[in-house]
PDB file of N, CA and C in Angstrom:
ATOM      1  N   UNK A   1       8.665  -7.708 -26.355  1.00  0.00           N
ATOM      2  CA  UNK A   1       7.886  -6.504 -26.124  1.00  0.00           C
ATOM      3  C   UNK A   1       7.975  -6.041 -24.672  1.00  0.00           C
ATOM      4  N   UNK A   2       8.316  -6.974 -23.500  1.00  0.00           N
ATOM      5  CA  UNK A   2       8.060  -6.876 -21.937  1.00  0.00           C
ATOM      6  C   UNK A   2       9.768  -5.782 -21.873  1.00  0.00           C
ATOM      7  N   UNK A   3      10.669  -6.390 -22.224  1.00  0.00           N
ATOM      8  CA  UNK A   3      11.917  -6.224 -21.410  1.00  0.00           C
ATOM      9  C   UNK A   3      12.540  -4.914 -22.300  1.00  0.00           C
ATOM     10  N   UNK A   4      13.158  -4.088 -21.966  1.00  0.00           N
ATOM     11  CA  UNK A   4      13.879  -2.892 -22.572  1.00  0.00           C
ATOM     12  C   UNK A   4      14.952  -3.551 -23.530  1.00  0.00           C
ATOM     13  N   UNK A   5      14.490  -3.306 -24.497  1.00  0.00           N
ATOM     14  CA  UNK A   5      15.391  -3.422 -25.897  1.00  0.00           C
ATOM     15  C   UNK A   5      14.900  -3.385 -26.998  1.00  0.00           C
ATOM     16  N   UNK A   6      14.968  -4.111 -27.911  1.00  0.00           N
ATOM     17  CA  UNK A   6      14.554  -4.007 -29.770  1.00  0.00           C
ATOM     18  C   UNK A   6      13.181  -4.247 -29.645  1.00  0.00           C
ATOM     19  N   UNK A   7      12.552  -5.109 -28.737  1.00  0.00           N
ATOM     20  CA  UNK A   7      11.288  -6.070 -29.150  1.00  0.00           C
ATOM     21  C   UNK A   7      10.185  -4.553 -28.343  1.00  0.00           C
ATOM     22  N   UNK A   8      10.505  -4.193 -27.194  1.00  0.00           N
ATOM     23  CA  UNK A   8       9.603  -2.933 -26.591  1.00  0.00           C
ATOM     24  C   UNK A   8      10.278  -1.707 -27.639  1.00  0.00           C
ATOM     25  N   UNK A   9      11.223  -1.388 -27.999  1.00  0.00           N
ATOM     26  CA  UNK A   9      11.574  -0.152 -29.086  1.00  0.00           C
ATOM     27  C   UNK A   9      10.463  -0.046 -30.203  1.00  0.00           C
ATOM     28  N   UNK A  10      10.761  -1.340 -30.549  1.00  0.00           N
ATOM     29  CA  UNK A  10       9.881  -1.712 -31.677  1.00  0.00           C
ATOM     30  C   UNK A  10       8.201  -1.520 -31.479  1.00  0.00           C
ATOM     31  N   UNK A  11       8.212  -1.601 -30.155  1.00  0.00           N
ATOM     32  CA  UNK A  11       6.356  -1.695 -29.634  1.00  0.00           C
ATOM     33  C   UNK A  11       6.466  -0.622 -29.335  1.00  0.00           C
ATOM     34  N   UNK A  12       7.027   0.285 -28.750  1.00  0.00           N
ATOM     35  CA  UNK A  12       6.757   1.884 -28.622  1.00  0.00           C
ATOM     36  C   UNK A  12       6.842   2.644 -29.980  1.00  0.00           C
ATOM     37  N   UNK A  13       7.524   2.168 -30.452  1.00  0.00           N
ATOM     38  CA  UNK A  13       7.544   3.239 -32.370  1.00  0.00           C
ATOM     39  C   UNK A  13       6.175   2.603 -32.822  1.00  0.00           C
ATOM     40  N   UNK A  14       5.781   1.843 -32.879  1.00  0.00           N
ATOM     41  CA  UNK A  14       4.572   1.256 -33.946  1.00  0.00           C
ATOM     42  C   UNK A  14       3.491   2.015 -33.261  1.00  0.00           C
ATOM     43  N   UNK A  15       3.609   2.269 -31.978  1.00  0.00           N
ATOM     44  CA  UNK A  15       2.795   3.146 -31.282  1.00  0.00           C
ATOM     45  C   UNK A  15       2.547   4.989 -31.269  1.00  0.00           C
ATOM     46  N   UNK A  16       3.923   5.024 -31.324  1.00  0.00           N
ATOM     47  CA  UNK A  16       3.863   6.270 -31.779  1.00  0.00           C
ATOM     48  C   UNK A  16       3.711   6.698 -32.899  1.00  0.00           C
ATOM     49  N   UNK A  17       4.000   5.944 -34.680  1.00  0.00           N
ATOM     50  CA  UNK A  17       4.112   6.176 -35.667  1.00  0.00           C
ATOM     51  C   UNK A  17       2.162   6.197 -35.834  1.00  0.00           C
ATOM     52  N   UNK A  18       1.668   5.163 -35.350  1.00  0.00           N
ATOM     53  CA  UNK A  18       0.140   5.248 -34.736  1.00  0.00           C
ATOM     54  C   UNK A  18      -0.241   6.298 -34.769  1.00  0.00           C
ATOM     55  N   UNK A  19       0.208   7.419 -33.740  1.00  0.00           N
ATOM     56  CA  UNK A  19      -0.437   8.082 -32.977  1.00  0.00           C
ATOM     57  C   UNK A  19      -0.375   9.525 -34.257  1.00  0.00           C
ATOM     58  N   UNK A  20       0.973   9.285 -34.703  1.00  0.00           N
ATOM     59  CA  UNK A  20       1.219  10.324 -36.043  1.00  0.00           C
ATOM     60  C   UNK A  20       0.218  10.595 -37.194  1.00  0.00           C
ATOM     61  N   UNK A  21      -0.011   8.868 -37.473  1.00  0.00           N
ATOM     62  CA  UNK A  21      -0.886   8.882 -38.632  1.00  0.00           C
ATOM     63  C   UNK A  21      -2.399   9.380 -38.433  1.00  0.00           C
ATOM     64  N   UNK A  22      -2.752   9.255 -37.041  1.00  0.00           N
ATOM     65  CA  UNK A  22      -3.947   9.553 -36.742  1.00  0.00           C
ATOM     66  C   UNK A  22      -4.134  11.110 -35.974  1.00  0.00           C
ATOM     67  N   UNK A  23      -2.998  11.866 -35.685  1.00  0.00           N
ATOM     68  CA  UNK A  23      -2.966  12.925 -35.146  1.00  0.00           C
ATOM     69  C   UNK A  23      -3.908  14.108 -35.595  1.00  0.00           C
ATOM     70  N   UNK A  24      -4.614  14.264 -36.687  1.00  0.00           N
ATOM     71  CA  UNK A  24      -5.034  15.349 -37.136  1.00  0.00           C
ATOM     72  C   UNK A  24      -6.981  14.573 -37.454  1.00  0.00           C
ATOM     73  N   UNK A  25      -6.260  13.523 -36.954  1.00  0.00           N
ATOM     74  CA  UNK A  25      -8.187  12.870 -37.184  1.00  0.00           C
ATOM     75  C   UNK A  25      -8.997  12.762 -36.098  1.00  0.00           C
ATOM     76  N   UNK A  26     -10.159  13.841 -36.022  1.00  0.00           N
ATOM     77  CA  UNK A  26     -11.391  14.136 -34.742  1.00  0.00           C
ATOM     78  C   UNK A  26     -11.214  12.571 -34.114  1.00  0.00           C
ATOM     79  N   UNK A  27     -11.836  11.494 -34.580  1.00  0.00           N
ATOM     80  CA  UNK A  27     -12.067  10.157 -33.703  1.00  0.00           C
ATOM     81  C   UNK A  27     -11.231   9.920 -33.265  1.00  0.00           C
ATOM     82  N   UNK A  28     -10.136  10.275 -33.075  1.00  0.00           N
ATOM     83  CA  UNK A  28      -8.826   9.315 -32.708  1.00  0.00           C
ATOM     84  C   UNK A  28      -8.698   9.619 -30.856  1.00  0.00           C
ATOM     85  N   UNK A  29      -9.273   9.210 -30.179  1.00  0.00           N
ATOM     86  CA  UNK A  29      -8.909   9.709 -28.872  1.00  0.00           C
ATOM     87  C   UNK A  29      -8.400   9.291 -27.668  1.00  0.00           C
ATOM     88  N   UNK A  30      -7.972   7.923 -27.822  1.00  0.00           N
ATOM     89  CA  UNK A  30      -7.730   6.583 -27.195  1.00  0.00           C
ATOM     90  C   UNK A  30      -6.487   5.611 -27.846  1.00  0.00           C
ATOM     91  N   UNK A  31      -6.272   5.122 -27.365  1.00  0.00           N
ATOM     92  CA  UNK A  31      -4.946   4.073 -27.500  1.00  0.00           C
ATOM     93  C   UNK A  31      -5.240   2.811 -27.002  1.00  0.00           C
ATOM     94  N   UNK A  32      -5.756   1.828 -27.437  1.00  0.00           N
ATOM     95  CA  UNK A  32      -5.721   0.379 -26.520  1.00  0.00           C
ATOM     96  C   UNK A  32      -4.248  -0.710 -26.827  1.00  0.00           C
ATOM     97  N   UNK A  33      -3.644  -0.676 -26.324  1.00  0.00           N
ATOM     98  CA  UNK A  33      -2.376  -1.408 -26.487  1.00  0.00           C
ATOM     99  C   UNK A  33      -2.601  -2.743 -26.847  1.00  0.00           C
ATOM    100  N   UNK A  34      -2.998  -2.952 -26.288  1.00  0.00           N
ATOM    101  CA  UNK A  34      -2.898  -4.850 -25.927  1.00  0.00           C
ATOM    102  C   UNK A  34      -4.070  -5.450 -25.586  1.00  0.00           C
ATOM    103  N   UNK A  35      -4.750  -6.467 -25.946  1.00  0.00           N
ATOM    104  CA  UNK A  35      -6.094  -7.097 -25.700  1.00  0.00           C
ATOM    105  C   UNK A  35      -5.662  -8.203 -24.880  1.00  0.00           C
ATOM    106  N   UNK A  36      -5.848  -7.848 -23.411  1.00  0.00           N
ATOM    107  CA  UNK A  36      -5.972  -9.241 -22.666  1.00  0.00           C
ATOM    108  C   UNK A  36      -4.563  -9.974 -22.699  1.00  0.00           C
ATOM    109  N   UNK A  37      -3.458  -8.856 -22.156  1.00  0.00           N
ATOM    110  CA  UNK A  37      -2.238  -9.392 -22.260  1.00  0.00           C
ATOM    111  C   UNK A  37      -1.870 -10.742 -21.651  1.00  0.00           C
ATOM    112  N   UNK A  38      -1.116 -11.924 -21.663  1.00  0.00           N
ATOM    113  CA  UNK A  38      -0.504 -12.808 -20.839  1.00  0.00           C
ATOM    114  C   UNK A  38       0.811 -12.799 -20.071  1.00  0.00           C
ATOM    115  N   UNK A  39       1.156 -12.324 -19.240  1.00  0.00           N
ATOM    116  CA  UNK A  39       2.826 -12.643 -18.676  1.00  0.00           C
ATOM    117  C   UNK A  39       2.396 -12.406 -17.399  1.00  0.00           C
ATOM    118  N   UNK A  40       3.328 -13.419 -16.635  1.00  0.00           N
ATOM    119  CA  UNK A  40       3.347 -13.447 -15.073  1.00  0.00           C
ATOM    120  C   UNK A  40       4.149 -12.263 -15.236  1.00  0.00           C
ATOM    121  N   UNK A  41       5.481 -11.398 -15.766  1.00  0.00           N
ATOM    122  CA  UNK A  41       6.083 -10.139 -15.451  1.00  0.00           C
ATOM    123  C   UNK A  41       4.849  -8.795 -15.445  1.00  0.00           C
ATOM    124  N   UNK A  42       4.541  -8.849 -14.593  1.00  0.00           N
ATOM    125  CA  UNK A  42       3.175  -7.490 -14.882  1.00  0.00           C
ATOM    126  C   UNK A  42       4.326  -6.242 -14.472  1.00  0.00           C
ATOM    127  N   UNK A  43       4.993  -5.975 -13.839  1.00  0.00           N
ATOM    128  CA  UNK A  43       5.701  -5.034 -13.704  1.00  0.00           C
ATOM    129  C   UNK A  43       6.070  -5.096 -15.024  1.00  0.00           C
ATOM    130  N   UNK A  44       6.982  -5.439 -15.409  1.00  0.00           N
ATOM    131  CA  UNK A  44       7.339  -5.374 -17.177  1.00  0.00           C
ATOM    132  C   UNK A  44       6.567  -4.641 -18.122  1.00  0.00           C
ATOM    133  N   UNK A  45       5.101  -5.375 -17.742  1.00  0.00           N
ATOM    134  CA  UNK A  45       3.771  -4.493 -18.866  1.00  0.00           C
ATOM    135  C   UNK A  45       3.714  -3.389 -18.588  1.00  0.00           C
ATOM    136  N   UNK A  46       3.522  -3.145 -17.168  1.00  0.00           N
ATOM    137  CA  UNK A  46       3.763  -1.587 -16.857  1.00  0.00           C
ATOM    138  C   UNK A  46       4.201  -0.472 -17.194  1.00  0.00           C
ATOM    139  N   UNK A  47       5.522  -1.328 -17.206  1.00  0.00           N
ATOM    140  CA  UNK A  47       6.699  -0.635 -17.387  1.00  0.00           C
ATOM    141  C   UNK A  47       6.533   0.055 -19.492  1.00  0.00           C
ATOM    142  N   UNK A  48       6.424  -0.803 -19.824  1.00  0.00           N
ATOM    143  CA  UNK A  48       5.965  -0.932 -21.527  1.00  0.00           C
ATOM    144  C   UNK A  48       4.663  -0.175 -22.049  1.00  0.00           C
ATOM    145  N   UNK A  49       4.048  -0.368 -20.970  1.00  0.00           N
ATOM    146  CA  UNK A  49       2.387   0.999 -20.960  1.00  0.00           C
ATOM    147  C   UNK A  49       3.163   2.423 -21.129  1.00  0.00           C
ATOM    148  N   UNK A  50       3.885   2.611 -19.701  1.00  0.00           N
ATOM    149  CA  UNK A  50       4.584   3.731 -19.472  1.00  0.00           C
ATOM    150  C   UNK A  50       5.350   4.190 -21.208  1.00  0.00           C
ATOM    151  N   UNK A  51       5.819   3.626 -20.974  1.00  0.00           N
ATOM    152  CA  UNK A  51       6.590   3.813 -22.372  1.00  0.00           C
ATOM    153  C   UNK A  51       6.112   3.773 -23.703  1.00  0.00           C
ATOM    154  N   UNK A  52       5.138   3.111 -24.216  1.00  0.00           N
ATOM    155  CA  UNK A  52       3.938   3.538 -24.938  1.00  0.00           C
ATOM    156  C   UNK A  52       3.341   4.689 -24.918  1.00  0.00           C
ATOM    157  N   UNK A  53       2.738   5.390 -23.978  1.00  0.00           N
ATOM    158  CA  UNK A  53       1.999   6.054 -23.539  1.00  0.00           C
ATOM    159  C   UNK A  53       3.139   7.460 -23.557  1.00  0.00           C
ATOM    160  N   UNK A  54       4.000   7.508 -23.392  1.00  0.00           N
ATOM    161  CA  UNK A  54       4.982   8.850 -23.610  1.00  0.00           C
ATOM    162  C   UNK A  54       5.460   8.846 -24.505  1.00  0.00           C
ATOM    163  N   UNK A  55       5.590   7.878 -25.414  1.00  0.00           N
ATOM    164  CA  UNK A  55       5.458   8.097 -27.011  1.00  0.00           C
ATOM    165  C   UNK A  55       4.937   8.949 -27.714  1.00  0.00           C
ATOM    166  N   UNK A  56       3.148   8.370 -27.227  1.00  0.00           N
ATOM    167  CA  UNK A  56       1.816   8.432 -28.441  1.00  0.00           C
ATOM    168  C   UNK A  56       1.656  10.238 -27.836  1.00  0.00           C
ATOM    169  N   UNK A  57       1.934  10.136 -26.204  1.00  0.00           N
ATOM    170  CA  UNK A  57       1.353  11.757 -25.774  1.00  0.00           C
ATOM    171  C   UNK A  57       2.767  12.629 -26.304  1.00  0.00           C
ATOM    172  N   UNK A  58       3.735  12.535 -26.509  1.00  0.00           N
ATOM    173  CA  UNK A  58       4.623  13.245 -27.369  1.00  0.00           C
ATOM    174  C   UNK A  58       3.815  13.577 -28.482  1.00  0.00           C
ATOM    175  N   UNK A  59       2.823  13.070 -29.094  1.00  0.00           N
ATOM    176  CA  UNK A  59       2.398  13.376 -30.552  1.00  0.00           C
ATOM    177  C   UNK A  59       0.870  13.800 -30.420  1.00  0.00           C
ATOM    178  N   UNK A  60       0.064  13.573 -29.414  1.00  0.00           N
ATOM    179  CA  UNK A  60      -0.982  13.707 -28.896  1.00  0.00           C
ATOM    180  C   UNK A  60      -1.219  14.071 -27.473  1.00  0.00           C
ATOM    181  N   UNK A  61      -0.560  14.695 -26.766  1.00  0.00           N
ATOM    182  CA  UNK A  61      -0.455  15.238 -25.849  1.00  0.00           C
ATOM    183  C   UNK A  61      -1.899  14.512 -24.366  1.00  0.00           C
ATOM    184  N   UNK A  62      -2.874  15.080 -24.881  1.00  0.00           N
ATOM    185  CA  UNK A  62      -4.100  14.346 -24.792  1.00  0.00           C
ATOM    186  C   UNK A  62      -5.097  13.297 -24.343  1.00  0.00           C
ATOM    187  N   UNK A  63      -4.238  12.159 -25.580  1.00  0.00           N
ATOM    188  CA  UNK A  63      -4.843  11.198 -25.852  1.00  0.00           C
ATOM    189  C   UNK A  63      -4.954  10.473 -24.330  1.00  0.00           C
ATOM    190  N   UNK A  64      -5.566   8.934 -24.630  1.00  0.00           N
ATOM    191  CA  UNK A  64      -6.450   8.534 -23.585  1.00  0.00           C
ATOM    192  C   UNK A  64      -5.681   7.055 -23.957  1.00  0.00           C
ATOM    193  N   UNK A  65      -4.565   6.637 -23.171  1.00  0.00           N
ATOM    194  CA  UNK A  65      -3.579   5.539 -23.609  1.00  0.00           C
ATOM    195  C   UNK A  65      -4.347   4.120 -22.548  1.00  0.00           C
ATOM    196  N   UNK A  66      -4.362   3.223 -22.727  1.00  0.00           N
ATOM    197  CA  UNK A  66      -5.136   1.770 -22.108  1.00  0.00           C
ATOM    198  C   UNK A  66      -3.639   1.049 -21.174  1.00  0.00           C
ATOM    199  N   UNK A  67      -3.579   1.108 -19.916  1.00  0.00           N
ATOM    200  CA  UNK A  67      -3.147  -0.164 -19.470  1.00  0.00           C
ATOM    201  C   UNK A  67      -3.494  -1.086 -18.761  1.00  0.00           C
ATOM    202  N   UNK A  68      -3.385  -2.351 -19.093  1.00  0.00           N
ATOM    203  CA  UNK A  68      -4.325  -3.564 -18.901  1.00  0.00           C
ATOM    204  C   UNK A  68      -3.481  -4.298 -17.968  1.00  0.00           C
ATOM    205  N   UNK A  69      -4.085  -4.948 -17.098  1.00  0.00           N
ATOM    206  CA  UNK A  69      -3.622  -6.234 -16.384  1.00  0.00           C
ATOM    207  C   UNK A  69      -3.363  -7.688 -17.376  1.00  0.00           C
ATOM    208  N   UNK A  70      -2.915  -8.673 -16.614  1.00  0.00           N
ATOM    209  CA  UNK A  70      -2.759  -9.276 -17.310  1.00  0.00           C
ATOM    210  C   UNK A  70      -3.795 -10.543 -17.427  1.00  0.00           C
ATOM    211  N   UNK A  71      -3.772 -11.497 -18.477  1.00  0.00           N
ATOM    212  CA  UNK A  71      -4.918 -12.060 -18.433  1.00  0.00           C
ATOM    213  C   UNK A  71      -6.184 -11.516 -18.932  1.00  0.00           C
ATOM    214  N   UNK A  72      -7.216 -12.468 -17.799  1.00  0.00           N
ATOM    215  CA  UNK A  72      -8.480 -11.958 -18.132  1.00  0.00           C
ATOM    216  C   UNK A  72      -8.834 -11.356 -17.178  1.00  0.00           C
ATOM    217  N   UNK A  73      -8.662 -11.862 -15.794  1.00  0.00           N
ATOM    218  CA  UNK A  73      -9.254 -11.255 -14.720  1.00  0.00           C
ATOM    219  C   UNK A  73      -7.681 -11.160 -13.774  1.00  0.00           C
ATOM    220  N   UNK A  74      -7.930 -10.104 -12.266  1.00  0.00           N
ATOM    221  CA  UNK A  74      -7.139 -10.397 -11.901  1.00  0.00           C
ATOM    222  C   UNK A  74      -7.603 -11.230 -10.532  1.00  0.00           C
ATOM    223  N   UNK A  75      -6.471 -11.833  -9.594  1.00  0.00           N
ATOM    224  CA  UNK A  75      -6.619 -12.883  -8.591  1.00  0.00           C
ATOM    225  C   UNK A  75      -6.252 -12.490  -7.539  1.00  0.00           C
ATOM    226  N   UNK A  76      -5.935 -11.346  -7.408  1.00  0.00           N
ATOM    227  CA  UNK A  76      -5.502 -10.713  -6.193  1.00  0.00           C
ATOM    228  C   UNK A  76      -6.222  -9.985  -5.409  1.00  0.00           C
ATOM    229  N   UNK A  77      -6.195  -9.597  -3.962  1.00  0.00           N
ATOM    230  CA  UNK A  77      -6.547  -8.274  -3.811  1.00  0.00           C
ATOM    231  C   UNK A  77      -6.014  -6.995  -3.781  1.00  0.00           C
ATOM    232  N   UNK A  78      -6.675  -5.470  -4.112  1.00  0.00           N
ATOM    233  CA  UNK A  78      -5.932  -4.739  -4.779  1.00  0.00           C
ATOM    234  C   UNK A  78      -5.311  -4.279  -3.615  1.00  0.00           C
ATOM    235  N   UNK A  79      -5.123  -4.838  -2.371  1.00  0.00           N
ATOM    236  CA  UNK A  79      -4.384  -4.030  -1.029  1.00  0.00           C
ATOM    237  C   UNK A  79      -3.029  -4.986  -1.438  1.00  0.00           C
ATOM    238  N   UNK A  80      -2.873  -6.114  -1.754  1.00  0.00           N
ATOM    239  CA  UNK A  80      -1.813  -7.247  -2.114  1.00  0.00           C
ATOM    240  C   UNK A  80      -0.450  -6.250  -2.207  1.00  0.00           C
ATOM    241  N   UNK A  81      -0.339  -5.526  -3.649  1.00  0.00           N
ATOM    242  CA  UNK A  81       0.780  -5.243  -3.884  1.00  0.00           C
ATOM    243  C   UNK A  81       1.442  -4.097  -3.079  1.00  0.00           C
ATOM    244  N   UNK A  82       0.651  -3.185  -2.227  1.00  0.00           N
ATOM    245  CA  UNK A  82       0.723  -2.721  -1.640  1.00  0.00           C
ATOM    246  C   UNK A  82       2.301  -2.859  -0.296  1.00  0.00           C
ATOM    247  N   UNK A  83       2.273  -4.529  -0.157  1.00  0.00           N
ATOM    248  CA  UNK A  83       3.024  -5.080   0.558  1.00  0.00           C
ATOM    249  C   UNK A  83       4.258  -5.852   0.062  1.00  0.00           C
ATOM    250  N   UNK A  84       4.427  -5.625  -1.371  1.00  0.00           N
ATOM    251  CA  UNK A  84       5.212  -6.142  -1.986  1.00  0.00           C
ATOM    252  C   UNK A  84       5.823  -4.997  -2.870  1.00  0.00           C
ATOM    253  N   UNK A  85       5.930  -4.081  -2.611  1.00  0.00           N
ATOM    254  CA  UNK A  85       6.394  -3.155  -3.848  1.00  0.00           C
ATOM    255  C   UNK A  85       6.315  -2.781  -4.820  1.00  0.00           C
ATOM    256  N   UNK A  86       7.926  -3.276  -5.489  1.00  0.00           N
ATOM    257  CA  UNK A  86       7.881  -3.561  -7.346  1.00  0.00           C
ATOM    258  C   UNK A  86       7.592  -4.301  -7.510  1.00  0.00           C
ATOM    259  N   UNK A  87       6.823  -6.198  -7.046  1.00  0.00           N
ATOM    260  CA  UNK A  87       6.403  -7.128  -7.640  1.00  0.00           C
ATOM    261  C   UNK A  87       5.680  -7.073  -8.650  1.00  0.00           C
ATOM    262  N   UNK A  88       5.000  -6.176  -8.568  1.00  0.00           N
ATOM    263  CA  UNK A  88       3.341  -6.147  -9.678  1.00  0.00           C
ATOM    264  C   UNK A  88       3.607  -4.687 -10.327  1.00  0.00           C
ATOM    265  N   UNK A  89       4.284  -4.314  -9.874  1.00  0.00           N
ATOM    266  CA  UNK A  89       4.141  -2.245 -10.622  1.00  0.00           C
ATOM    267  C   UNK A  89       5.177  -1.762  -9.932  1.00  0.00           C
ATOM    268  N   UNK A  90       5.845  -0.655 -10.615  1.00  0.00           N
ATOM    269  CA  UNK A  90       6.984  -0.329 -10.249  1.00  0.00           C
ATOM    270  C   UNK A  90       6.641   1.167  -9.232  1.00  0.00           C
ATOM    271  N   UNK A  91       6.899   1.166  -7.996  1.00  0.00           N
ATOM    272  CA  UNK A  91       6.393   2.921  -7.855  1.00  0.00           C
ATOM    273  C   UNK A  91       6.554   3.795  -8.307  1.00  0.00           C
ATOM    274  N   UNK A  92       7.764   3.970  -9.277  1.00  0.00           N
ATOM    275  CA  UNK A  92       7.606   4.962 -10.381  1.00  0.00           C
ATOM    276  C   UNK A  92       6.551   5.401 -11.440  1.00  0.00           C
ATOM    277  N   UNK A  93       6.302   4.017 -12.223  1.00  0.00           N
ATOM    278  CA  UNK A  93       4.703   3.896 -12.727  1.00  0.00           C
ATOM    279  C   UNK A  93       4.002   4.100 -12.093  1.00  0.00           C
ATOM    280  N   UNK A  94       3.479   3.691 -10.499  1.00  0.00           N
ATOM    281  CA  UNK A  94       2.506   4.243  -9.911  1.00  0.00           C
ATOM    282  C   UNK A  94       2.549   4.914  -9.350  1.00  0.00           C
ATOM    283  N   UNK A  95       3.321   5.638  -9.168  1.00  0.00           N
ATOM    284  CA  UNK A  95       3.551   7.245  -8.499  1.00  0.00           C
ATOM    285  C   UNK A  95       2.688   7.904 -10.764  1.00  0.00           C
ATOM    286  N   UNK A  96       3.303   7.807 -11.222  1.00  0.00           N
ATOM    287  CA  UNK A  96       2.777   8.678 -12.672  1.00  0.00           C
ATOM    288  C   UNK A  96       1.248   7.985 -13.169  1.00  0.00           C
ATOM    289  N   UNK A  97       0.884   7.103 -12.520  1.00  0.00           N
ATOM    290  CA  UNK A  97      -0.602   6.806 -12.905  1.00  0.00           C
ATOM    291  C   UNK A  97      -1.263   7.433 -11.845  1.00  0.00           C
ATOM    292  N   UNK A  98      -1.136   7.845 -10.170  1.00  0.00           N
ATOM    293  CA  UNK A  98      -1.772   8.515  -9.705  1.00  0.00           C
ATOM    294  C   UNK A  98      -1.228   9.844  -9.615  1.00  0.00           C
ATOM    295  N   UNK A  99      -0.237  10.232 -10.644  1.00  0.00           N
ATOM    296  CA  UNK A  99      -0.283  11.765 -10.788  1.00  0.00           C
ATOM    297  C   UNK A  99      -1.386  12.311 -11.004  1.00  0.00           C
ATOM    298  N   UNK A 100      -1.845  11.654 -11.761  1.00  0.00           N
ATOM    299  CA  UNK A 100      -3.385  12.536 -12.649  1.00  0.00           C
ATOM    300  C   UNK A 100      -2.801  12.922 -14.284  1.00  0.00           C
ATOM    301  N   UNK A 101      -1.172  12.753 -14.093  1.00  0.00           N
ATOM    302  CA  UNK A 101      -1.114  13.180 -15.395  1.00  0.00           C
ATOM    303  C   UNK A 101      -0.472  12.533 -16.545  1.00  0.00           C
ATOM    304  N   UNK A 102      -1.046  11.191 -16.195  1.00  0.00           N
ATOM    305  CA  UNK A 102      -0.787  10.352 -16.804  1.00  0.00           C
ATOM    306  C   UNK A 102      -1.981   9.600 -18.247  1.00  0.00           C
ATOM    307  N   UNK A 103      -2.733  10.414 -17.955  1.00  0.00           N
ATOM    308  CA  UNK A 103      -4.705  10.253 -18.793  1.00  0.00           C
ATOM    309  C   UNK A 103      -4.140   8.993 -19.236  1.00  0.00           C
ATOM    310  N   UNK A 104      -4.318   7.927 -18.334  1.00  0.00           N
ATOM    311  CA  UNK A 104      -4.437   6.760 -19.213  1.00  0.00           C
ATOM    312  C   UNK A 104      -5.937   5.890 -18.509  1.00  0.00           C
ATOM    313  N   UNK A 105      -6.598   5.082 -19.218  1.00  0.00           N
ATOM    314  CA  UNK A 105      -7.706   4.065 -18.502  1.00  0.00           C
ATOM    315  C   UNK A 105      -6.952   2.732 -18.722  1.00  0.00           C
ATOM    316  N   UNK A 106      -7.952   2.197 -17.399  1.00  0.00           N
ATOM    317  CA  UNK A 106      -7.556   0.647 -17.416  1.00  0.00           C
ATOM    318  C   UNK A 106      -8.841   0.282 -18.430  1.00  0.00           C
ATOM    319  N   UNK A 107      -8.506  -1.101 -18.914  1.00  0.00           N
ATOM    320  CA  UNK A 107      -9.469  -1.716 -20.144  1.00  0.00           C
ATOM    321  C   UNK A 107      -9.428  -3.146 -19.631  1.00  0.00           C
ATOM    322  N   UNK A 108     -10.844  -3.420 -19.216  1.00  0.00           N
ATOM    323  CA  UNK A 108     -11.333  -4.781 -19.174  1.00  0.00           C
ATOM    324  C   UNK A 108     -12.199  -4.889 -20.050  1.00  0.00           C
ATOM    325  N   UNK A 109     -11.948  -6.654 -20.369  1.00  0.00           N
ATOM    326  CA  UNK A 109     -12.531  -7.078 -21.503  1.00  0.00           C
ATOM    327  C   UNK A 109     -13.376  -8.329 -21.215  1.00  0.00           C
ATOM    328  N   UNK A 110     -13.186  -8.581 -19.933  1.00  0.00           N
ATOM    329  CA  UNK A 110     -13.800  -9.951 -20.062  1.00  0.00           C
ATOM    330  C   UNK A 110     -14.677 -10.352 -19.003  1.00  0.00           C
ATOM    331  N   UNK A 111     -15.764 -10.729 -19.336  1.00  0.00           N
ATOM    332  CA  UNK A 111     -16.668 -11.260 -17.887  1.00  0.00           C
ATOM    333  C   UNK A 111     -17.548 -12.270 -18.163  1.00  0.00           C
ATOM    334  N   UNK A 112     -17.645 -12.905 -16.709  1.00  0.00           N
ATOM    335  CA  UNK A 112     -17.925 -14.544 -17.044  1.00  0.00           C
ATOM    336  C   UNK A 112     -19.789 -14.058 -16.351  1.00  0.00           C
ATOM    337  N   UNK A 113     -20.162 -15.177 -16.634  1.00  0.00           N
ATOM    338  CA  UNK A 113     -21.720 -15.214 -16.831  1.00  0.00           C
ATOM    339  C   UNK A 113     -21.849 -14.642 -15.653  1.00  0.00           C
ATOM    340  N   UNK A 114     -21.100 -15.077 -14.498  1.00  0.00           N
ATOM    341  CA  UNK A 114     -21.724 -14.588 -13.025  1.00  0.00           C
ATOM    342  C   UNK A 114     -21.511 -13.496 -12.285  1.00  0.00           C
ATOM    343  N   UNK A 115     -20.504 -12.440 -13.693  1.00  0.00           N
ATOM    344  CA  UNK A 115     -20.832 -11.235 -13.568  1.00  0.00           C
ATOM    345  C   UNK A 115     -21.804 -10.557 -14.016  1.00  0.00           C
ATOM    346  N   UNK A 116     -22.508  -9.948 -13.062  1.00  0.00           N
ATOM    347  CA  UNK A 116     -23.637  -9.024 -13.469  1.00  0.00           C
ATOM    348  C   UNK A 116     -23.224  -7.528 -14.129  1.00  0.00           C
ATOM    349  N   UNK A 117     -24.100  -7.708 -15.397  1.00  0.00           N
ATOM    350  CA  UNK A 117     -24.016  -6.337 -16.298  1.00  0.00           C
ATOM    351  C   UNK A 117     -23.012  -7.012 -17.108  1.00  0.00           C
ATOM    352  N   UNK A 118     -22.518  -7.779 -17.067  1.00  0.00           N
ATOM    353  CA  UNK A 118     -21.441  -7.927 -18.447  1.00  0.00           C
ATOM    354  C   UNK A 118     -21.806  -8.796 -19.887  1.00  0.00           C
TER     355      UNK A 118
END
């Protein structure tokens, strides 16, 4: 599903064929990809959001597509990648997530007791 070929082809069509079946239905307004993905390649996921996400808005123009970090939490600070480039996100992806026109949200799912409000 991470690397460009059959296994992400395959995860972008199931996504878009998604987005088809639900195209004409009021609730449908969101996309959550992946629950609490795992891979040290986070550029990869990125990269696979991106590509998800220009699928489903080919068919929904709209919609409100999810890309997630990986894991549960992340361990970094968010100035980190900043100094590393493409390690973590490609600037292409993040040049099109701070376009604005990219309508996608990030989706956290998980919080431990000694977060407050969760």
């Amino acid at each position: 599903m991470l690397t460009p070929g059959e296994g992400r082809d395959s995860f972008v069509k199931f996504w878009k064929l998604m987005a088809q079946a639900v195209v004409s239905h009021p609730s449908a307004s969101f996309f959550e990809l992946d629950n609490e993905p795992f891979s040290f390649e986070r550029t990869k996921y990125f990269d696979t959001w991106k590509a998800a996400a220009d699928a489903i808005h080919e068919i929904i123009p709209d919609a409100s597509v999810s890309i997630c970090d990986i894991g549960e939490m992340t361990f970094l600070p968010s100035w980190f990648p900043k100094f590393v480039d493409d390690l973590f996100i490609s600037n292409k992806v993040l040049n099109w997530i701070q376009s604005g026109k990219a309508n996608v949200f990030y989706s956290w799912h998980y919080g431990y007791k000694t977060i407050k409000n969760m």
